[in-house]
Each structure stands twice: as structure tokens, then as C-alpha cells.
N, C-alpha and C. Protein backbone atom coordinates (compact mmCIF):
# COMPACT_ATOMS: atom_id res chain seq x y z
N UNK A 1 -75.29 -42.54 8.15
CA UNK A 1 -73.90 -42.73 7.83
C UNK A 1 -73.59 -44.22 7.90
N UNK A 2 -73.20 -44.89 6.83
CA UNK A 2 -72.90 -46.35 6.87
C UNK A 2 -71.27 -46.24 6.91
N UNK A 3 -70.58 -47.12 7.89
CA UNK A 3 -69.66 -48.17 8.33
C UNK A 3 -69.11 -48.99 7.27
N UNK A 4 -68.18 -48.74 6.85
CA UNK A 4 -67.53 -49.85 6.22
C UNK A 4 -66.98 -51.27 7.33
N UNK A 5 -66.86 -52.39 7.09
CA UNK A 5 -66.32 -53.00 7.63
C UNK A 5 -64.74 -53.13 8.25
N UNK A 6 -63.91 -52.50 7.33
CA UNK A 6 -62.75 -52.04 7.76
C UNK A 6 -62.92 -50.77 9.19
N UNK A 7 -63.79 -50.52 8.88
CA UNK A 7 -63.66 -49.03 9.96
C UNK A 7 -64.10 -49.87 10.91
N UNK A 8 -65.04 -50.43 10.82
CA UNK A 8 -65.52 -51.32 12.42
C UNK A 8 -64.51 -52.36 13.12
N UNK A 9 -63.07 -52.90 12.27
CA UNK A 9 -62.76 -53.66 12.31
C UNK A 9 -61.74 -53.22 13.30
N UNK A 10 -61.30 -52.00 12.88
CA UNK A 10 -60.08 -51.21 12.84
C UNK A 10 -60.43 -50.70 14.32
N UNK A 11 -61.83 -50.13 14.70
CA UNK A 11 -62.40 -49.33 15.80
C UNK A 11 -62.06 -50.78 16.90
N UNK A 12 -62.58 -52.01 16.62
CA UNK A 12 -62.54 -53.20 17.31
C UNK A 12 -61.02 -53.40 17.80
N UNK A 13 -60.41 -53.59 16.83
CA UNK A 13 -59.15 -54.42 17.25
C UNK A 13 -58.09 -52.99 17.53
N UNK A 14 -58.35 -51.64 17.37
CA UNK A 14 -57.19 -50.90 17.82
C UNK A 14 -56.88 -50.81 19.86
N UNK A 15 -58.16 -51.13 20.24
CA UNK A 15 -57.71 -51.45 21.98
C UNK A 15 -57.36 -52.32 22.57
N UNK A 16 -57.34 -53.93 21.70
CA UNK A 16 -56.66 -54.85 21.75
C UNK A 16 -55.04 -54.11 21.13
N UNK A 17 -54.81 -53.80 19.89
CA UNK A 17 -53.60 -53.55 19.78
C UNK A 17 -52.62 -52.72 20.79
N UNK A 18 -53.12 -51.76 20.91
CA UNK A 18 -52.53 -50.96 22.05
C UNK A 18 -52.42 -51.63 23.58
N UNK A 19 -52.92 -52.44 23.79
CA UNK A 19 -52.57 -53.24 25.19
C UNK A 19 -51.02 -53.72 24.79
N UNK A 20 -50.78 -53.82 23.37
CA UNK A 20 -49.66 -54.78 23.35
C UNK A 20 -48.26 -53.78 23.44
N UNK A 21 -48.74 -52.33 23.76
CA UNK A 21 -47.62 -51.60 23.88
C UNK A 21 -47.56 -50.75 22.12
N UNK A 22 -47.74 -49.43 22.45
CA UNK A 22 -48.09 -48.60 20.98
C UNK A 22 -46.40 -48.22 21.66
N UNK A 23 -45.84 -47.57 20.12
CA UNK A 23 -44.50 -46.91 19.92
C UNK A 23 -45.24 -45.18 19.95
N UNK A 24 -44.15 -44.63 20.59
CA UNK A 24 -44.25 -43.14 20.04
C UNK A 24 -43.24 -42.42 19.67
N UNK A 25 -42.84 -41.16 19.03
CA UNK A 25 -41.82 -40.69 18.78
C UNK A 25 -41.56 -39.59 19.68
N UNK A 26 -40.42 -39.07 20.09
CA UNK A 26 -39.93 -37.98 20.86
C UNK A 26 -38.95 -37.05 20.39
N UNK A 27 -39.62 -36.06 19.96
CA UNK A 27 -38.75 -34.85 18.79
C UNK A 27 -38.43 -33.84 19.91
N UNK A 28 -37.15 -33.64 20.22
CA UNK A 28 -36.67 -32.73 21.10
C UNK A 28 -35.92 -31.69 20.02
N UNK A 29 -35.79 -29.91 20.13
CA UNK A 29 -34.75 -29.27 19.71
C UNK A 29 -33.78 -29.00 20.16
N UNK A 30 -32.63 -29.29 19.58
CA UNK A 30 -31.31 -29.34 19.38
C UNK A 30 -30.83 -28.34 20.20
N UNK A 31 -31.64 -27.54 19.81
CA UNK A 31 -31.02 -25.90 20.97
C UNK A 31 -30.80 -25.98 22.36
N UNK A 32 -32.01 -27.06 22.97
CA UNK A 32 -32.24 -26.91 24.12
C UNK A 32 -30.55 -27.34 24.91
N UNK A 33 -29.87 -28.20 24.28
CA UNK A 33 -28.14 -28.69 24.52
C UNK A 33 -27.17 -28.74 23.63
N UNK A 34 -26.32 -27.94 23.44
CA UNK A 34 -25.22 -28.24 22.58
C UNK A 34 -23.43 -28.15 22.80
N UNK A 35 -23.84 -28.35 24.40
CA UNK A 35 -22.60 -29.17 25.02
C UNK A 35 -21.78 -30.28 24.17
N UNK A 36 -20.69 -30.53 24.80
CA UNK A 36 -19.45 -31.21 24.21
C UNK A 36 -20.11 -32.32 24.46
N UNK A 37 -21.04 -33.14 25.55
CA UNK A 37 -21.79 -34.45 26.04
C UNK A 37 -23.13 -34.06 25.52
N UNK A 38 -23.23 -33.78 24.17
CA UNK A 38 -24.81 -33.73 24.09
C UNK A 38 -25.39 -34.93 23.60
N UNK A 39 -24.89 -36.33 23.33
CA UNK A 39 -25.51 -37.55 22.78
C UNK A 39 -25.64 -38.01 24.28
N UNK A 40 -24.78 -38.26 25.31
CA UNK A 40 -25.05 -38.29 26.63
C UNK A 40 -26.34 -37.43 27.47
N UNK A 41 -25.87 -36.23 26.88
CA UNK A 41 -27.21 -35.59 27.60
C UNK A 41 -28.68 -35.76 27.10
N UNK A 42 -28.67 -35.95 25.80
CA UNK A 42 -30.05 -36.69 24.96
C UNK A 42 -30.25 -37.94 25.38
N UNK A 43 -29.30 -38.91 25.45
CA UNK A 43 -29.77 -40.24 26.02
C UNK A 43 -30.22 -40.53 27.05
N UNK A 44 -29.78 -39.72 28.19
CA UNK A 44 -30.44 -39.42 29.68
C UNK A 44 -31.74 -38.85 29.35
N UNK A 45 -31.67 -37.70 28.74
CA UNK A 45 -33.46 -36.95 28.45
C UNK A 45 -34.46 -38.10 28.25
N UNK A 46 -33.97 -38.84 27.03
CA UNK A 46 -34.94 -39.80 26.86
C UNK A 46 -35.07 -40.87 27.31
N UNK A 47 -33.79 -41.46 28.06
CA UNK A 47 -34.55 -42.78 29.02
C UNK A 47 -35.65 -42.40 30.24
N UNK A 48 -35.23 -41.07 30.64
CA UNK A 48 -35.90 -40.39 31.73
C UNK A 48 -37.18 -40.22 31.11
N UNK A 49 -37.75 -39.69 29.86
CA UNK A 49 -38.84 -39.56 29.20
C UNK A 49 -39.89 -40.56 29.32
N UNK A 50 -39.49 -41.58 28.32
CA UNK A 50 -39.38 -43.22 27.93
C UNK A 50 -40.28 -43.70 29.68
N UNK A 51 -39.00 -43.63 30.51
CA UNK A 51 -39.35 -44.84 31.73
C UNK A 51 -40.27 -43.91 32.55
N UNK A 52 -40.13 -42.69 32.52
CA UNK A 52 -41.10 -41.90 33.21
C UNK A 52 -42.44 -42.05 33.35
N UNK A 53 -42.65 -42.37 31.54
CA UNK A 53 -44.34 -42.25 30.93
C UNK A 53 -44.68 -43.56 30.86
N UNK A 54 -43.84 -45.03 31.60
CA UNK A 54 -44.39 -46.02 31.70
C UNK A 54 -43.82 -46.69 30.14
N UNK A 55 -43.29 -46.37 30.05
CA UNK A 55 -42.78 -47.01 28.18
C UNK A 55 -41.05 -47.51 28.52
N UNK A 56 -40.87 -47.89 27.40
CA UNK A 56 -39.58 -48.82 27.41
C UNK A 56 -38.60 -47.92 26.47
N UNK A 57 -37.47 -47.49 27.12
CA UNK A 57 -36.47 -47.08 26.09
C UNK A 57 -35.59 -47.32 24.85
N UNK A 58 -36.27 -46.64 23.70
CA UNK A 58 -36.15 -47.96 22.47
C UNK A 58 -34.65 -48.13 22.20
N UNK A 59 -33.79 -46.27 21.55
CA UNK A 59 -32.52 -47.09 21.29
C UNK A 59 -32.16 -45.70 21.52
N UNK A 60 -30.40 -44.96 21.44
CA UNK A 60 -30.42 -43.71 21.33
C UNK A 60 -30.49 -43.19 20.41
N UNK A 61 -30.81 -41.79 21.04
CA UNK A 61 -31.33 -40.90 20.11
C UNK A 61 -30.60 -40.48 18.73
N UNK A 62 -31.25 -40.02 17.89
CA UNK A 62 -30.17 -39.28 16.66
C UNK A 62 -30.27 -37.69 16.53
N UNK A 63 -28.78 -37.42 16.87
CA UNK A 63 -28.94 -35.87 16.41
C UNK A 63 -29.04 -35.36 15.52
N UNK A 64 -29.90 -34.31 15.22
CA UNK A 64 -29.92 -33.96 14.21
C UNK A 64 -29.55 -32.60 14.25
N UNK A 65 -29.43 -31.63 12.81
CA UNK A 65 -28.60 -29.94 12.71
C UNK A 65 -29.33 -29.26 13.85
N UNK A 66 -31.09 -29.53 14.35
CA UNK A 66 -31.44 -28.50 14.79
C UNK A 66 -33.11 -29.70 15.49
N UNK A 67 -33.06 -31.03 15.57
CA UNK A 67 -33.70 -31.64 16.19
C UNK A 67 -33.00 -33.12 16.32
N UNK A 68 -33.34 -33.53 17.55
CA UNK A 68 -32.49 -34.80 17.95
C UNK A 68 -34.26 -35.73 18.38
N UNK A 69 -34.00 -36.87 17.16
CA UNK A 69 -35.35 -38.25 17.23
C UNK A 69 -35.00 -39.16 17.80
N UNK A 70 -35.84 -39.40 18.95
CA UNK A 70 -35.54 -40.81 19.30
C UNK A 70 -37.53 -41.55 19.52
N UNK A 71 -36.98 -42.35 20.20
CA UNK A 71 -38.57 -42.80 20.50
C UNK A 71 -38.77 -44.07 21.69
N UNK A 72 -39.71 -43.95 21.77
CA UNK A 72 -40.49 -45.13 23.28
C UNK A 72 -41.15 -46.07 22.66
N UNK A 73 -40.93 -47.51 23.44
CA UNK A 73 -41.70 -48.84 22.72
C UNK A 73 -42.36 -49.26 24.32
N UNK A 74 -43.10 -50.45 23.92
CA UNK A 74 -44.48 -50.86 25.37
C UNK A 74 -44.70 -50.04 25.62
N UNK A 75 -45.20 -48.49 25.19
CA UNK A 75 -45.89 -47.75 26.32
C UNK A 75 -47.94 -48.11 26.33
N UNK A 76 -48.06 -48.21 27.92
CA UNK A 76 -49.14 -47.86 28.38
C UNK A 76 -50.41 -47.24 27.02
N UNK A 77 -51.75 -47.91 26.86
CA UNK A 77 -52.51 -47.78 25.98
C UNK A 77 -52.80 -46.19 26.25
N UNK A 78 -53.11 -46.09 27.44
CA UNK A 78 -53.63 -44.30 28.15
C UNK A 78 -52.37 -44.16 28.56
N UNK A 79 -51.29 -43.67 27.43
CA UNK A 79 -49.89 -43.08 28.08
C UNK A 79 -50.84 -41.35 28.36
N UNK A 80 -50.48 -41.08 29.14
CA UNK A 80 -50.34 -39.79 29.57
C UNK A 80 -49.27 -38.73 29.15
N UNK A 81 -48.97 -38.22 28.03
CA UNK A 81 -48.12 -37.27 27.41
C UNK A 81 -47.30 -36.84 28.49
N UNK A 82 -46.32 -36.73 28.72
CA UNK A 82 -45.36 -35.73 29.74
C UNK A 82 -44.78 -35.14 29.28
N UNK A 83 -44.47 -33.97 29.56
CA UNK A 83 -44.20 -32.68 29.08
C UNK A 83 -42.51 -32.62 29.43
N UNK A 84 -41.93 -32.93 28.53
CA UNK A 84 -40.81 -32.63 28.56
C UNK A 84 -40.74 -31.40 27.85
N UNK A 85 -39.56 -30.48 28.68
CA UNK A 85 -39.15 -29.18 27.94
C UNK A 85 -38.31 -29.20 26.37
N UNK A 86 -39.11 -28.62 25.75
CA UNK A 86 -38.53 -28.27 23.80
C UNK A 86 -38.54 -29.56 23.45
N UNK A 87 -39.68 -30.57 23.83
CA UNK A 87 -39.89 -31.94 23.14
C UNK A 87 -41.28 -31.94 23.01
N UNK A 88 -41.49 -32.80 21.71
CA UNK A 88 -42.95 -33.30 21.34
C UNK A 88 -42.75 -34.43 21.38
N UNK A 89 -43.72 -35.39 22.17
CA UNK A 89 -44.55 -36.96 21.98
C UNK A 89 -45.42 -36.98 21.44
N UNK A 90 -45.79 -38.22 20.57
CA UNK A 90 -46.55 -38.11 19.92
C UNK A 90 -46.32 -40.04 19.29
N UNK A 91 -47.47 -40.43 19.31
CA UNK A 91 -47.66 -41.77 18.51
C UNK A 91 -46.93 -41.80 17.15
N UNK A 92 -46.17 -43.02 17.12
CA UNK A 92 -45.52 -43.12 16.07
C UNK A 92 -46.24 -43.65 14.92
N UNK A 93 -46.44 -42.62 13.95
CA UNK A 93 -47.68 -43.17 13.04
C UNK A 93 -47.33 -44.52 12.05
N UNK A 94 -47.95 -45.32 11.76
CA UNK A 94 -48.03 -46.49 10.96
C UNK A 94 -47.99 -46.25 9.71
């Protein structure tokens, strides 16, 4: 199996990149709150998320009909996923 140079390049410099702090996204459902304070209660979820997993709280969240996006910046190269309830993390793809 031959290596392109891009793939070796890419394999090289992606653990340098990630030291510099990878973004991820945090897809919570809507269901889980739909209190009169639910942009309050999402913004708490996710700073708590965010600062929990060693990452930086990027901005607040946006609600959406039936999922509310927000996301984490500097996090940790080996973030450790935390399991927030009716949320997915996940690397914010490029």
C-alpha cells in the first residue's frame, strides 16, 4: 500500500494541530427542556459541558424546533467525551 504525501503530511501535523485546541460540536434535544428559561437553561448545560471536558465555552447556544447547537473551542487533544444526557459531542468537522 503506497502513501501519498498528503496522507503522511496530514498523519504528521494533525497532533501538532490538536495541541492547539480542536473545536467540537454539542447537539443536545430540545425535548430534554422546554421551560419558559430554556436559552438560560441551555447556556448553563453547555458551559458546564464545555468547562467540564477541559474546553473553553465558545458562544450560546442556538435553539432549534427540536435540537439546540452550540459548541466547545481549546479543548484538550485526548478530550475525553462526557456524557451529557440527550447530547452528542463530537469534533467539529473541517
Amino acid at each position: 500500500m503506497k502513501l501519498s504525501a498528503a496522507a503522511i503530511l496530514s498523519v504528521a501535523v494533525a497532533p501538532a494541530l490538536a495541541d492547539d485546541g480542536a473545536e467540537y460540536v454539542l447537539v443536545c434535544s430540545r425535548d430534554s427542556f422546554r421551560g419558559s428559561d430554556a436559552q438560560g437553561h441551555f447556556e448553563a448545560l453547555y458551559k458546564d459541558a464545555c468547562t467540564g471536558s477541559g474546553c473553553k465555552y465558545a458562544a450560546p447556544p442556538e435553539l432549534g424546533d427540536s435540537v439546540v447547537l452550540g459548541g466547545c473551542t481549546n479543548c484538550p487533544s485526548n478530550l475525553d467525551l462526557n456524557d451529557v444526557p440527550n447530547c452528542l459531542m463530537a469534533p467539529k468537522p473541517s
